[in-house]
N, C-alpha and C. Protein backbone atom coordinates (compact mmCIF):
# COMPACT_ATOMS: atom_id res chain seq x y z
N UNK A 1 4.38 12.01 17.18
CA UNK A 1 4.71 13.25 16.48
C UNK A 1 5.29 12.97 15.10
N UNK A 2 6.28 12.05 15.54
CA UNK A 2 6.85 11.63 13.67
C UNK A 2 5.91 10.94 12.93
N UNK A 3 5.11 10.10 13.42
CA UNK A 3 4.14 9.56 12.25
C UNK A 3 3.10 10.81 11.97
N UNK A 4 2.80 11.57 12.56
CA UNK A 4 2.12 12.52 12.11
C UNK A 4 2.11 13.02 11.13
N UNK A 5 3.67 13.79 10.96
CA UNK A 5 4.88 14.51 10.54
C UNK A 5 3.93 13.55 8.99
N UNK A 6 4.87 12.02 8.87
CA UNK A 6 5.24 11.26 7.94
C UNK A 6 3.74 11.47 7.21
N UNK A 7 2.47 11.51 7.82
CA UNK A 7 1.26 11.34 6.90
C UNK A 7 1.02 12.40 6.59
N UNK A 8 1.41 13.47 7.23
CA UNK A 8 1.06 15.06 6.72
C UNK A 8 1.98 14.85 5.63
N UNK A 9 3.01 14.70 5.58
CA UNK A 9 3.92 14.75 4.05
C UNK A 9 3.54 14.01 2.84
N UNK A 10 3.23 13.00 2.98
CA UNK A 10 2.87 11.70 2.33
C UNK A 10 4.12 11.07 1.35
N UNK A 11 5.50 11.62 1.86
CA UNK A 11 6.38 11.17 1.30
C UNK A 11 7.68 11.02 2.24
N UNK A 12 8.56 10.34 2.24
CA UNK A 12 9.55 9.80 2.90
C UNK A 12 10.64 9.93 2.09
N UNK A 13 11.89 10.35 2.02
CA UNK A 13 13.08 10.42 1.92
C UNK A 13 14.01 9.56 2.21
N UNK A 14 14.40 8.62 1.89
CA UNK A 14 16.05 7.93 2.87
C UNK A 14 17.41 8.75 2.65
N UNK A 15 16.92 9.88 1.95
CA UNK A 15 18.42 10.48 1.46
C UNK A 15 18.09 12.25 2.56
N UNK A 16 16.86 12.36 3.49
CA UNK A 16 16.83 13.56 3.52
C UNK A 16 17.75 13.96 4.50
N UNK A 17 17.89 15.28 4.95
CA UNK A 17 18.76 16.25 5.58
C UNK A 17 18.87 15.43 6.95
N UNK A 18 20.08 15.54 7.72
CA UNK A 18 19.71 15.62 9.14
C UNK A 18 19.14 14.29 9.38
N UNK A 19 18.83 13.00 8.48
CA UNK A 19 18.37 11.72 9.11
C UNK A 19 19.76 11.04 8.80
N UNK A 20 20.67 10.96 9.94
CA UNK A 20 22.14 10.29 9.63
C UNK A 20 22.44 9.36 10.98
N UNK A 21 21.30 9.02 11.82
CA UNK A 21 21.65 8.39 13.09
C UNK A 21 21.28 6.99 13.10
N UNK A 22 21.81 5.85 12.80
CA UNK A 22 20.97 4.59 12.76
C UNK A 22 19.62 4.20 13.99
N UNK A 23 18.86 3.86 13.30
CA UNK A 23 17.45 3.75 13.96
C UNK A 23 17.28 2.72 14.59
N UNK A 24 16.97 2.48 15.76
CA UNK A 24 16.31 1.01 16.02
C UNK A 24 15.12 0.80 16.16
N UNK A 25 15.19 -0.55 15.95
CA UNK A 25 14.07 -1.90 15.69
C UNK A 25 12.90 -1.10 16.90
N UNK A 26 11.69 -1.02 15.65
CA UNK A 26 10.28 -0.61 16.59
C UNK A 26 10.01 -2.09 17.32
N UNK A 27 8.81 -1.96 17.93
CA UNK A 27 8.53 -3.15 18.91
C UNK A 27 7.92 -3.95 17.47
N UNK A 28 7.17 -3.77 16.65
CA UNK A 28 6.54 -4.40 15.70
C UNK A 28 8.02 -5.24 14.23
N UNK A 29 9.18 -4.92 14.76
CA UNK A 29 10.58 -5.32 13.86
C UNK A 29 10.92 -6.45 13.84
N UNK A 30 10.08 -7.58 13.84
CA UNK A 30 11.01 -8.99 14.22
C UNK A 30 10.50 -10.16 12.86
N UNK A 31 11.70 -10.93 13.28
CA UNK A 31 11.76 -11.32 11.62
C UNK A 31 10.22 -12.14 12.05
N UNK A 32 9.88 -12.30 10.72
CA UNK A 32 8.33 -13.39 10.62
C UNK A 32 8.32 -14.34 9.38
N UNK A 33 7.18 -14.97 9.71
CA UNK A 33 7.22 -16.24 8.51
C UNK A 33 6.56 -16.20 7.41
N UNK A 34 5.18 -14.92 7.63
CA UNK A 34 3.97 -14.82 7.01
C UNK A 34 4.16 -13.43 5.65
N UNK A 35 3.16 -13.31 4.56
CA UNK A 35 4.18 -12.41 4.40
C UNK A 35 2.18 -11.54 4.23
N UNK A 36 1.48 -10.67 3.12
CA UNK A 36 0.40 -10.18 3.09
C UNK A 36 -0.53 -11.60 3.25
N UNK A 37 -0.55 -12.18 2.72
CA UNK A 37 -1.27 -13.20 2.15
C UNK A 37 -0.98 -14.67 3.05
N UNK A 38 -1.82 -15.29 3.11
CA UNK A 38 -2.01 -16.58 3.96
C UNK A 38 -1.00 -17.55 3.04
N UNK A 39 0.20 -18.51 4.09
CA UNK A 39 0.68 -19.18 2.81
C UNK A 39 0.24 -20.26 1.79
N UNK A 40 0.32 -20.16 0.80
CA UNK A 40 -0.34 -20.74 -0.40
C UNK A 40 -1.12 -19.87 -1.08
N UNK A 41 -1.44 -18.42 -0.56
CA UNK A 41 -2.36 -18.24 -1.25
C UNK A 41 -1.87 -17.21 -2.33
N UNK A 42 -0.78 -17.46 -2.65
CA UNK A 42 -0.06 -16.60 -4.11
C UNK A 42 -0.54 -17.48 -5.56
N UNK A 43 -0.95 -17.01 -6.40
CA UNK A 43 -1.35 -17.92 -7.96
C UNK A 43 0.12 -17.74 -8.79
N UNK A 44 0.70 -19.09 -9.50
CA UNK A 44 1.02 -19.41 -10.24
C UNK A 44 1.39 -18.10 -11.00
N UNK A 45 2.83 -17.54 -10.79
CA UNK A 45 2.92 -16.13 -11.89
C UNK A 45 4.51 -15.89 -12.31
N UNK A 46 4.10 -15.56 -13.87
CA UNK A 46 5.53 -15.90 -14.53
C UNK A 46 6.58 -15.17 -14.36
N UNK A 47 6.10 -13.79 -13.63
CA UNK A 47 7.52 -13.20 -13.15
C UNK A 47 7.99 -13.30 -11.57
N UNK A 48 7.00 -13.62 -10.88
CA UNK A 48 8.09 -14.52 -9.66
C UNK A 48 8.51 -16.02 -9.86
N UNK A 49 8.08 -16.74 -10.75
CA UNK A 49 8.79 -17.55 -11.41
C UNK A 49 10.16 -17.77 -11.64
N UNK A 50 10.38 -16.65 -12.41
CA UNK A 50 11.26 -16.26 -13.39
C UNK A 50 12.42 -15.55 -12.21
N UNK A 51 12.12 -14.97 -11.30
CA UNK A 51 12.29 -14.48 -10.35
C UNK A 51 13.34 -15.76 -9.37
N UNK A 52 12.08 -16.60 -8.92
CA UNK A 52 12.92 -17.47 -7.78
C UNK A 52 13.92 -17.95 -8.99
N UNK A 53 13.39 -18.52 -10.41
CA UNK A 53 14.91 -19.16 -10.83
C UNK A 53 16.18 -18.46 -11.08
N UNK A 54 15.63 -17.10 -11.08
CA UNK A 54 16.77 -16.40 -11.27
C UNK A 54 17.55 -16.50 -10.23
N UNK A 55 17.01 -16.19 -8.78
CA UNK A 55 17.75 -16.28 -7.86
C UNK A 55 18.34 -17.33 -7.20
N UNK A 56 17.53 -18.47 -7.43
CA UNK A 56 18.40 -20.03 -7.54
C UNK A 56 19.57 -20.10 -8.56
N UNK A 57 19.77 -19.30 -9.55
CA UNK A 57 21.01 -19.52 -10.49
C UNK A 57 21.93 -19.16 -10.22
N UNK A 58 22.03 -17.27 -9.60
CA UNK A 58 22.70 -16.51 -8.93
C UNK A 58 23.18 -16.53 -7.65
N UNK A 59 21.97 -17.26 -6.58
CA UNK A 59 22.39 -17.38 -5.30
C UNK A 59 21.64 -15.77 -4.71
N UNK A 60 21.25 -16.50 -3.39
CA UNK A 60 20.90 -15.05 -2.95
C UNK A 60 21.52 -13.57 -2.48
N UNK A 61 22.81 -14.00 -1.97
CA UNK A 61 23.79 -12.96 -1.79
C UNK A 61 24.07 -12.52 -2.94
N UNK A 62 24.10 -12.78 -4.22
CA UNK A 62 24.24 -11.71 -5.81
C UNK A 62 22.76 -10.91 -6.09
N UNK A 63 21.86 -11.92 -5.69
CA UNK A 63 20.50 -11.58 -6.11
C UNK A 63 19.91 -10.25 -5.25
N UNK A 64 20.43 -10.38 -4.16
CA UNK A 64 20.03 -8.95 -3.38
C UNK A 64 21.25 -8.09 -2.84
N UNK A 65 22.51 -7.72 -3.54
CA UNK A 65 23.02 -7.25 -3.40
C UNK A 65 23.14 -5.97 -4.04
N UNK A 66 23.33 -4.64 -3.63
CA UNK A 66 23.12 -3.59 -3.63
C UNK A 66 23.50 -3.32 -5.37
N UNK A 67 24.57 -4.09 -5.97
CA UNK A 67 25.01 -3.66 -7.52
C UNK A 67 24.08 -4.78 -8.59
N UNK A 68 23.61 -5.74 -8.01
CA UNK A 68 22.66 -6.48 -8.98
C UNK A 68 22.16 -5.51 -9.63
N UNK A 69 22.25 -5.58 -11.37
CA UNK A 69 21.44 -5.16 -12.18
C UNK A 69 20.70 -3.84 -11.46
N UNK A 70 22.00 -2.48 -11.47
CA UNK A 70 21.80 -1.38 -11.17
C UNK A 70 20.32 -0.54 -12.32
N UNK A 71 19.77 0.30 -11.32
CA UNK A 71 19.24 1.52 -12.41
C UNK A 71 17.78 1.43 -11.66
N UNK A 72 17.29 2.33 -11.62
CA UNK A 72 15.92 2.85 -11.10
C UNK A 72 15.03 2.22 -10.89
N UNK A 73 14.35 1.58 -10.23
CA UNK A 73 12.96 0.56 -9.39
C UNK A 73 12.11 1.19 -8.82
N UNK A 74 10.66 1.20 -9.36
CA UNK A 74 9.55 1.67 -9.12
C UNK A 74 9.01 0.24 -8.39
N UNK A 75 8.73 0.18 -6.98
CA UNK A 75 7.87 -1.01 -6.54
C UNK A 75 6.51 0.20 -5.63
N UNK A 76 5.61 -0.63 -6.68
CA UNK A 76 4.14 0.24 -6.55
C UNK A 76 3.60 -1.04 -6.03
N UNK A 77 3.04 -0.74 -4.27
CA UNK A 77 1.72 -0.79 -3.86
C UNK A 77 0.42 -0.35 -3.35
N UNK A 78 -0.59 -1.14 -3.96
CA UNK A 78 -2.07 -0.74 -3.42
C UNK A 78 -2.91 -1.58 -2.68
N UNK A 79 -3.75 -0.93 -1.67
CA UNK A 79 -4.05 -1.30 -0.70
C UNK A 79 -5.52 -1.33 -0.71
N UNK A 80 -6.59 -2.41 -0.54
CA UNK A 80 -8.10 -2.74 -0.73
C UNK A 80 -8.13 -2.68 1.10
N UNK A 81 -8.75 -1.95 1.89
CA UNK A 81 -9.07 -2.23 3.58
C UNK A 81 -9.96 -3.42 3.24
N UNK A 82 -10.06 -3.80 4.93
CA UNK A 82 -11.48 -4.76 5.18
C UNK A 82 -12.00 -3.15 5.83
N UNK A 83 -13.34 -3.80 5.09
CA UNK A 83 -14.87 -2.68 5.78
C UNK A 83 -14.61 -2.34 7.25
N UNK A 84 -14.05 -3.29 8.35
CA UNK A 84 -13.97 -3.07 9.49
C UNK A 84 -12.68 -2.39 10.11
N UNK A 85 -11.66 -2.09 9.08
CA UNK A 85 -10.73 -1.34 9.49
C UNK A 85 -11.19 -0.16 9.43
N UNK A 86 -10.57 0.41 10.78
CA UNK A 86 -11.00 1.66 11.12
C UNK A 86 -9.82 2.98 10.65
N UNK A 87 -10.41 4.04 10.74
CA UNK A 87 -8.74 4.96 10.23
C UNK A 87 -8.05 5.32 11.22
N UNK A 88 -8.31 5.15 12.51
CA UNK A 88 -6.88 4.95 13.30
C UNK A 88 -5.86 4.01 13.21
N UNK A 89 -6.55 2.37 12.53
CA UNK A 89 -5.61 1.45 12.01
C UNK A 89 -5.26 1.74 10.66
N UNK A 90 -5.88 2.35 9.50
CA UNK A 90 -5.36 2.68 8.10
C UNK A 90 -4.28 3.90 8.29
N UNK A 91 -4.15 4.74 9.46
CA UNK A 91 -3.61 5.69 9.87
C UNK A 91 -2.13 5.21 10.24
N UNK A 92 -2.34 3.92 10.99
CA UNK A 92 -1.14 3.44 12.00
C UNK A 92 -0.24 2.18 10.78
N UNK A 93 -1.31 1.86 9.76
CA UNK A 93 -0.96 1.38 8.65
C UNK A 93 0.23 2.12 7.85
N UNK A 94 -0.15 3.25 7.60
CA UNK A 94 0.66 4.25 6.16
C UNK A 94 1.59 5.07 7.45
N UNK A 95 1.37 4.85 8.49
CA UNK A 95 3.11 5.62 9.45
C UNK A 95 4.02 4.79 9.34
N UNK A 96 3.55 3.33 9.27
CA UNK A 96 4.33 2.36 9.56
C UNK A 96 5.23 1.98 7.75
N UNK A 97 3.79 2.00 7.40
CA UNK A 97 5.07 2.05 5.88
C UNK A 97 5.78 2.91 5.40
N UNK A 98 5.66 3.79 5.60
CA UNK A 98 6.40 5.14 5.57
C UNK A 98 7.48 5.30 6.41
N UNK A 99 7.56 4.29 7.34
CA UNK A 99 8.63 4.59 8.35
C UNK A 99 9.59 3.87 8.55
N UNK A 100 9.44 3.02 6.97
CA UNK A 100 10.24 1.99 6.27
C UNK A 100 11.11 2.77 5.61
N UNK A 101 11.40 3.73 4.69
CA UNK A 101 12.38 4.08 4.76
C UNK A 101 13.61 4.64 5.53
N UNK A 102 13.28 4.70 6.57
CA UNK A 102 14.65 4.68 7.71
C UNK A 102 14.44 3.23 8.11
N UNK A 103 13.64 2.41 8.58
CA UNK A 103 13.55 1.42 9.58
C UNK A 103 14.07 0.19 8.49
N UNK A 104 14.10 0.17 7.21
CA UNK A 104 14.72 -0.91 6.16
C UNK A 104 16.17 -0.65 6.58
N UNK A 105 16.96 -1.69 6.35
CA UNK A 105 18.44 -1.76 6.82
C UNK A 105 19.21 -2.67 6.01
N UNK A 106 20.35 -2.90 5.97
CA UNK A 106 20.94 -3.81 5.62
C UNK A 106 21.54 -4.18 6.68
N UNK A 107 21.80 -6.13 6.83
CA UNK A 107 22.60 -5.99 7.84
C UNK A 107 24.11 -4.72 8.60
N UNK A 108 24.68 -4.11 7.74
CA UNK A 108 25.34 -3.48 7.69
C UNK A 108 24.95 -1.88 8.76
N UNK A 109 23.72 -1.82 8.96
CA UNK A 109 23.18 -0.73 8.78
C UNK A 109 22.55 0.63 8.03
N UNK A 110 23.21 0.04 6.97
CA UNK A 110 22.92 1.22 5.90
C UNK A 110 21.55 0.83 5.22
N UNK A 111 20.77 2.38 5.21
CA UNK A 111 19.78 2.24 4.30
C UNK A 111 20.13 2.01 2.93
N UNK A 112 18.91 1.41 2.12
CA UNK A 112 18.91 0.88 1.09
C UNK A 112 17.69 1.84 0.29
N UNK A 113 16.78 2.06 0.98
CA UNK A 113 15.22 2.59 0.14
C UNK A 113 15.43 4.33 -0.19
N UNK A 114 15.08 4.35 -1.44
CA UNK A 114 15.80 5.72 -1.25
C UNK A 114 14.10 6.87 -1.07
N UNK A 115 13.10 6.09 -1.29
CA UNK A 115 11.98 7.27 -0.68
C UNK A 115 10.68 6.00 -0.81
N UNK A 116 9.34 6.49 -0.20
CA UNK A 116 8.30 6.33 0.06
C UNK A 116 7.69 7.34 -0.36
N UNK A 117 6.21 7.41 -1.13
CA UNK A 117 5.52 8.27 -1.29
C UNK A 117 4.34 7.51 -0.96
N UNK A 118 3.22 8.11 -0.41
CA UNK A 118 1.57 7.59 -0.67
C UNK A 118 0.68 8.66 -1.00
N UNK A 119 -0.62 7.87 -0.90
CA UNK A 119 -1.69 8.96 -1.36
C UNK A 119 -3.14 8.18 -1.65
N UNK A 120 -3.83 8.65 -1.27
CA UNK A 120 -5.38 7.66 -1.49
C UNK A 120 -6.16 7.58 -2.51
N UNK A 121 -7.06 6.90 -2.99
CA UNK A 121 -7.55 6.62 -4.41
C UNK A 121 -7.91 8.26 -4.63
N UNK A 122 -7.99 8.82 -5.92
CA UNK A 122 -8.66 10.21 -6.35
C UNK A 122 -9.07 10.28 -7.48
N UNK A 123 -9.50 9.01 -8.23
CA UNK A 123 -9.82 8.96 -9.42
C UNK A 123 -11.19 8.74 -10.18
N UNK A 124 -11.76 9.28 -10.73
CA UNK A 124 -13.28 9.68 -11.08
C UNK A 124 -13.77 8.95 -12.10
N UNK A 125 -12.62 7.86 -12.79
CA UNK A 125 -12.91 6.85 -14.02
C UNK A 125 -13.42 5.49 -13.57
N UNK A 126 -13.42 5.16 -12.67
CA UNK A 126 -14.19 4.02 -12.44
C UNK A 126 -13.47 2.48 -12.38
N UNK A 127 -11.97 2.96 -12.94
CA UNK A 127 -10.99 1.77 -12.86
C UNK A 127 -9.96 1.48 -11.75
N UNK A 128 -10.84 1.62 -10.75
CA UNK A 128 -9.91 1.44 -9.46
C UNK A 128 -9.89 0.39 -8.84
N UNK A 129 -10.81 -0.64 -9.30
CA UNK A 129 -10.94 -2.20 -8.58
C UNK A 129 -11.07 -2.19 -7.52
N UNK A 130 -11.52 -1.46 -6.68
CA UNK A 130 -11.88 -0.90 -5.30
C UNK A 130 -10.55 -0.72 -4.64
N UNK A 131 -9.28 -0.11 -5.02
CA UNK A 131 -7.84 -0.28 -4.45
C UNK A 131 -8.48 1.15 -3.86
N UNK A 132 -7.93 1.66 -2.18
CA UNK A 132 -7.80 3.14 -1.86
C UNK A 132 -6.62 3.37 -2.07
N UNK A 133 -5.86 2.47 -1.37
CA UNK A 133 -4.42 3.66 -0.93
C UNK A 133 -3.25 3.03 -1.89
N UNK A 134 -2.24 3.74 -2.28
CA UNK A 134 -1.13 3.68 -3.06
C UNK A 134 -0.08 3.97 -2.08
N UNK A 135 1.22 3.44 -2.25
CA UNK A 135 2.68 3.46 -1.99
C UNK A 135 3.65 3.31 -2.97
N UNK A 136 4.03 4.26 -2.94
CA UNK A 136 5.60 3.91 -3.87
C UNK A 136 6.93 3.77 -3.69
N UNK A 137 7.62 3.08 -3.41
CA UNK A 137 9.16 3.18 -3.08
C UNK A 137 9.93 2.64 -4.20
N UNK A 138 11.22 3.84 -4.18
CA UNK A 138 11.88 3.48 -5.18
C UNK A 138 13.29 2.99 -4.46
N UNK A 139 13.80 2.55 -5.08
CA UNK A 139 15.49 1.67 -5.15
C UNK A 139 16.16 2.00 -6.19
N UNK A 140 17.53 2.02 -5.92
CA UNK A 140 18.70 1.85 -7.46
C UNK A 140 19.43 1.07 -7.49
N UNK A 141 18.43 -0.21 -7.72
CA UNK A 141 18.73 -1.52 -8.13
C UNK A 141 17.87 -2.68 -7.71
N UNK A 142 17.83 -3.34 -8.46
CA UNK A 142 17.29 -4.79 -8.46
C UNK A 142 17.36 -5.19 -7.08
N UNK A 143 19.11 -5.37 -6.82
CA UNK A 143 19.44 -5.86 -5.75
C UNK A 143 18.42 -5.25 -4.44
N UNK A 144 18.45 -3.93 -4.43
CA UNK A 144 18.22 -3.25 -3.48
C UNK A 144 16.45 -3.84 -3.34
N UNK A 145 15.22 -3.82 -4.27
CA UNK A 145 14.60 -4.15 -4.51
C UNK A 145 14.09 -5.81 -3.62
N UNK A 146 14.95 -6.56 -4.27
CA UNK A 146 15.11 -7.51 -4.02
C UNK A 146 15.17 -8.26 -2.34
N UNK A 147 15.85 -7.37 -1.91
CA UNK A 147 16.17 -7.40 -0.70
C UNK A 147 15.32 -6.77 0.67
N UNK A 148 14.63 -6.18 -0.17
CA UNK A 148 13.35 -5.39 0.67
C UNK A 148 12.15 -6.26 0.28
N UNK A 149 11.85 -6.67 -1.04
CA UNK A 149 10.70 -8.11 -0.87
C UNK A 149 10.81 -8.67 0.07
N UNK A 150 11.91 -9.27 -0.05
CA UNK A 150 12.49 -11.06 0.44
C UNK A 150 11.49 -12.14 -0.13
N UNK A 151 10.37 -12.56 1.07
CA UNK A 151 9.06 -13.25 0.58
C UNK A 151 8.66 -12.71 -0.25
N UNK A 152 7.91 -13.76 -1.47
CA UNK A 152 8.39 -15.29 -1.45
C UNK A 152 9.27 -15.13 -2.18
N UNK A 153 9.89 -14.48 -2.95
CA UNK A 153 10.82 -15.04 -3.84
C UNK A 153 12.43 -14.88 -2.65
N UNK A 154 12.58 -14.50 -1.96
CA UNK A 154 13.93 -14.68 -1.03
C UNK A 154 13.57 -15.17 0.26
N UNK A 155 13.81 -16.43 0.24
CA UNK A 155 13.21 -17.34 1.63
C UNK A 155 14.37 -17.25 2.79
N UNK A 156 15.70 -17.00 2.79
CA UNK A 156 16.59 -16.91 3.50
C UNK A 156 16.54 -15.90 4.33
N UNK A 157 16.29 -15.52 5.39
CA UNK A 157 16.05 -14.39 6.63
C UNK A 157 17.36 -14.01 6.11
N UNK A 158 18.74 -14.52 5.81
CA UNK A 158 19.83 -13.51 5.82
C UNK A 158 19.73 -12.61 5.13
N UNK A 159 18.81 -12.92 3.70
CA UNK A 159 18.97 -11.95 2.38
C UNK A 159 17.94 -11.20 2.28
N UNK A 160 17.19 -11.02 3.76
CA UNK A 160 15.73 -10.30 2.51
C UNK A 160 15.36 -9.02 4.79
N UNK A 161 14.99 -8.09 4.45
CA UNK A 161 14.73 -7.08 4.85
C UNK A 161 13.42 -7.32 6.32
N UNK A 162 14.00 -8.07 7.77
CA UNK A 162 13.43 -7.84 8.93
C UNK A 162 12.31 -6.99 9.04
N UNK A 163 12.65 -5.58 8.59
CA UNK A 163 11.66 -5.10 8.95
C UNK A 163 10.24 -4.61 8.14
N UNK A 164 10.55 -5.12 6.70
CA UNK A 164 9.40 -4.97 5.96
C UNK A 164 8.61 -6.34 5.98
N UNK A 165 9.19 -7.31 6.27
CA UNK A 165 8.49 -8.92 6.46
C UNK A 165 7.62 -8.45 7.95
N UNK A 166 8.36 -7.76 9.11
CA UNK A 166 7.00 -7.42 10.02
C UNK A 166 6.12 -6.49 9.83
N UNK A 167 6.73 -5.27 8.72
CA UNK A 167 5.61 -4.62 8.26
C UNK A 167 4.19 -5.74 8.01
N UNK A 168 4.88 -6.55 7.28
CA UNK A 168 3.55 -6.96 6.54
C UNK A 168 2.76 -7.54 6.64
N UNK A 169 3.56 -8.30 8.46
CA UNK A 169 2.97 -9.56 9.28
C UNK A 169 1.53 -8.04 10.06
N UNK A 170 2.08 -7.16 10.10
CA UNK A 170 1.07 -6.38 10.92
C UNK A 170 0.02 -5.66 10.22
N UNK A 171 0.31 -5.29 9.00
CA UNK A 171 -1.12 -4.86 7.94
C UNK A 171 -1.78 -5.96 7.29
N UNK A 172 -1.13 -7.19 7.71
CA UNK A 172 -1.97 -8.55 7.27
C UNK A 172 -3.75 -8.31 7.55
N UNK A 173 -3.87 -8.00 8.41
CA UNK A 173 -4.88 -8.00 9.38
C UNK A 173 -5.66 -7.27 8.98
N UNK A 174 -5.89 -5.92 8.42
CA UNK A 174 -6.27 -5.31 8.15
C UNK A 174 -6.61 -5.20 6.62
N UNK A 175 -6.15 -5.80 5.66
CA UNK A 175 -6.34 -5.74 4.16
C UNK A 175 -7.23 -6.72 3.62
N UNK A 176 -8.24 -5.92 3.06
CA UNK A 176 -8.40 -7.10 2.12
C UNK A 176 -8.29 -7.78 0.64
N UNK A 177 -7.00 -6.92 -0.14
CA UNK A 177 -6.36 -6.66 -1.12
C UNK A 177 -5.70 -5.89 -0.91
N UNK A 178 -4.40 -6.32 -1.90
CA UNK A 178 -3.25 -5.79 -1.99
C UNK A 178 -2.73 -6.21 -3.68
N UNK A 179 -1.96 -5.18 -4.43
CA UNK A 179 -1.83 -5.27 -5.42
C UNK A 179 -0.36 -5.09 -5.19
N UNK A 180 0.66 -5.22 -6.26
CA UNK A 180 2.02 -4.90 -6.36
C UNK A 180 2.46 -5.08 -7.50
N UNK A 181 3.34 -3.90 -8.09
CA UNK A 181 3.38 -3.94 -9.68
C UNK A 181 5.10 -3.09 -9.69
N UNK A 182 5.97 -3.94 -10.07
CA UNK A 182 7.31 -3.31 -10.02
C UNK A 182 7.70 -2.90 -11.43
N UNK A 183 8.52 -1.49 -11.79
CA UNK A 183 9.11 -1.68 -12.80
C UNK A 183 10.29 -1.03 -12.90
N UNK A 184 11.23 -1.24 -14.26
CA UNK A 184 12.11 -0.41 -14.36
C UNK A 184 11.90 1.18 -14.98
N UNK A 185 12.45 2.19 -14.65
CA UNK A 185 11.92 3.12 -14.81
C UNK A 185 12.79 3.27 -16.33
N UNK A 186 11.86 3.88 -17.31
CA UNK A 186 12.19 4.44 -18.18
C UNK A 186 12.43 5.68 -18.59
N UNK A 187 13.08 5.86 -19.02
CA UNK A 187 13.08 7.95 -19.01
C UNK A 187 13.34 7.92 -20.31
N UNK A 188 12.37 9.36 -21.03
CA UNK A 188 12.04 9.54 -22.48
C UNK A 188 13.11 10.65 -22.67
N UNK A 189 13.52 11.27 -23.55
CA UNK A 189 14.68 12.34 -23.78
C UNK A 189 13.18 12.99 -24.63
N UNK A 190 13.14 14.60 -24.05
CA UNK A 190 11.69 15.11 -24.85
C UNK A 190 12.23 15.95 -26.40
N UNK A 191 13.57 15.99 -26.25
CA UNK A 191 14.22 16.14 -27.78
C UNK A 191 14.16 14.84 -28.49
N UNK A 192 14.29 13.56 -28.13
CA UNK A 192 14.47 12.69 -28.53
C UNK A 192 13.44 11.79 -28.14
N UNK A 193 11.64 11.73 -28.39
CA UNK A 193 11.55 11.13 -27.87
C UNK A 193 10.97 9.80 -28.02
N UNK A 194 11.71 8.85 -28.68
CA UNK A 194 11.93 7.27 -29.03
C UNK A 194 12.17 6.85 -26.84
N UNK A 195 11.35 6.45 -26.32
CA UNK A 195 12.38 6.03 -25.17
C UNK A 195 13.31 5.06 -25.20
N UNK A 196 14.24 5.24 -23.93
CA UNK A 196 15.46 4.33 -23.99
C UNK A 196 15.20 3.91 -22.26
N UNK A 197 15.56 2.35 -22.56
CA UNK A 197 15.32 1.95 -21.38
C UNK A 197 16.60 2.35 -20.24
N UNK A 198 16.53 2.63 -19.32
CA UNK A 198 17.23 3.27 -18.63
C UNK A 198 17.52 2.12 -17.40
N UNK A 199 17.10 0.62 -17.74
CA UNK A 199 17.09 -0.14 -16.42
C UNK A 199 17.48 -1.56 -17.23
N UNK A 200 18.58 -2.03 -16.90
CA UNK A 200 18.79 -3.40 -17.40
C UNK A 200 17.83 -4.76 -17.13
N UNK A 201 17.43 -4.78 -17.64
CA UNK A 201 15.92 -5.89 -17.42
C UNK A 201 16.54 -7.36 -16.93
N UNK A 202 15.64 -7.70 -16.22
CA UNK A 202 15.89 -9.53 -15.82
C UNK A 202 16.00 -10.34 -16.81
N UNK A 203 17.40 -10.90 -16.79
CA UNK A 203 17.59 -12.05 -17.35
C UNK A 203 17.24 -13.18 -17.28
């Protein structure tokens, strides 16, 4: 009934009404080793680079902690099926990510993700690289961000988010591309509008 709920909406809340009861661990919640992608098969790229050294400088408990380099995080993904996924599994796919915003935790218990949105390719220009489906979750903060990756750039099970590492051990299977594109959100003033970055960028 709730994943229903979650795909009829196509958006998720961590802040909405009436969700104030800590959730437990679905059967699919356990930490894993694997993350979308077979290991090794990430290319050489200068902002997880830039990324692990950052978090080797800082340590991982600064690096994913809720006040790291506060201010608005757009982490956008898209999703390529294999031909043989069917839409009861692309179905059981987008409940399950969607059902990451309550099911993400901090050890503490407290959510961290403050919404999920999706929605399937709808675009008539021809620049879709065969991606269908989109996800968006936002954070307010790096830290928070950070901590919901984990893999690869946070290898320590203490610092990085149980239940999105089994998310991803379980749509492994089913994808055959996946894209991911994070940013800080900028907001334009439409009296003023020079934008101003509104997100303290990685050092």
């Amino acid at each position: 009934m709730i994943r229903g709920a979650l795909l009829a909406a196509g958006v998720v809340s961590g802040c909405a009404a009436g969700v104030t009861s800590v959730a437990h661990a679905a059967p699919w919640q356990v930490p894993i080793a694997s993350s979308y992608g077979a290991p090794g098969s990430l290319p050489a790229d200068p902002m997880m680079t830039g990324a692990r050294q950052l978090e080797a400088q800082v340590g991982p408990a600064a690096f994913t902690a809720p006040d790291f380099h506060p201010g608005v995080i757009r982490h956008m993904v898209m999703f390529r099926y294999k031909p043989a996924t069917t839409d009861a599994q692309r179905a059981e796919v987008t409940a399950r990510f969607l059902h990451l915003v309550q099911d993400s935790r901090r050890p503490d218990g407290s959510r961290f993700v403050q919404s999920i949105e999706t929605g399937v390719q709808d675009s008539g220009e021809g620049n879709d690289a065969g991606l269908q489906q989109a996800f968006l979750v936002t954070f307010k903060s790096e830290g928070d961000r950070n901590f919901y990756v984990g893999r690869p750039v946070v290898t320590d099970p203490a610092y990085f988010d149980p239940a999105h590492e089994a998310f991803k051990q379980f749509a492994a299977p089913y994808l055959a591309g996946v894209v991911v594109f994070d940013y800080p959100v900028t907001l334009v003033d439409t009296a003023h509008p020079t934008p101003a970055p509104h997100h303290r960028r990685r050092s």
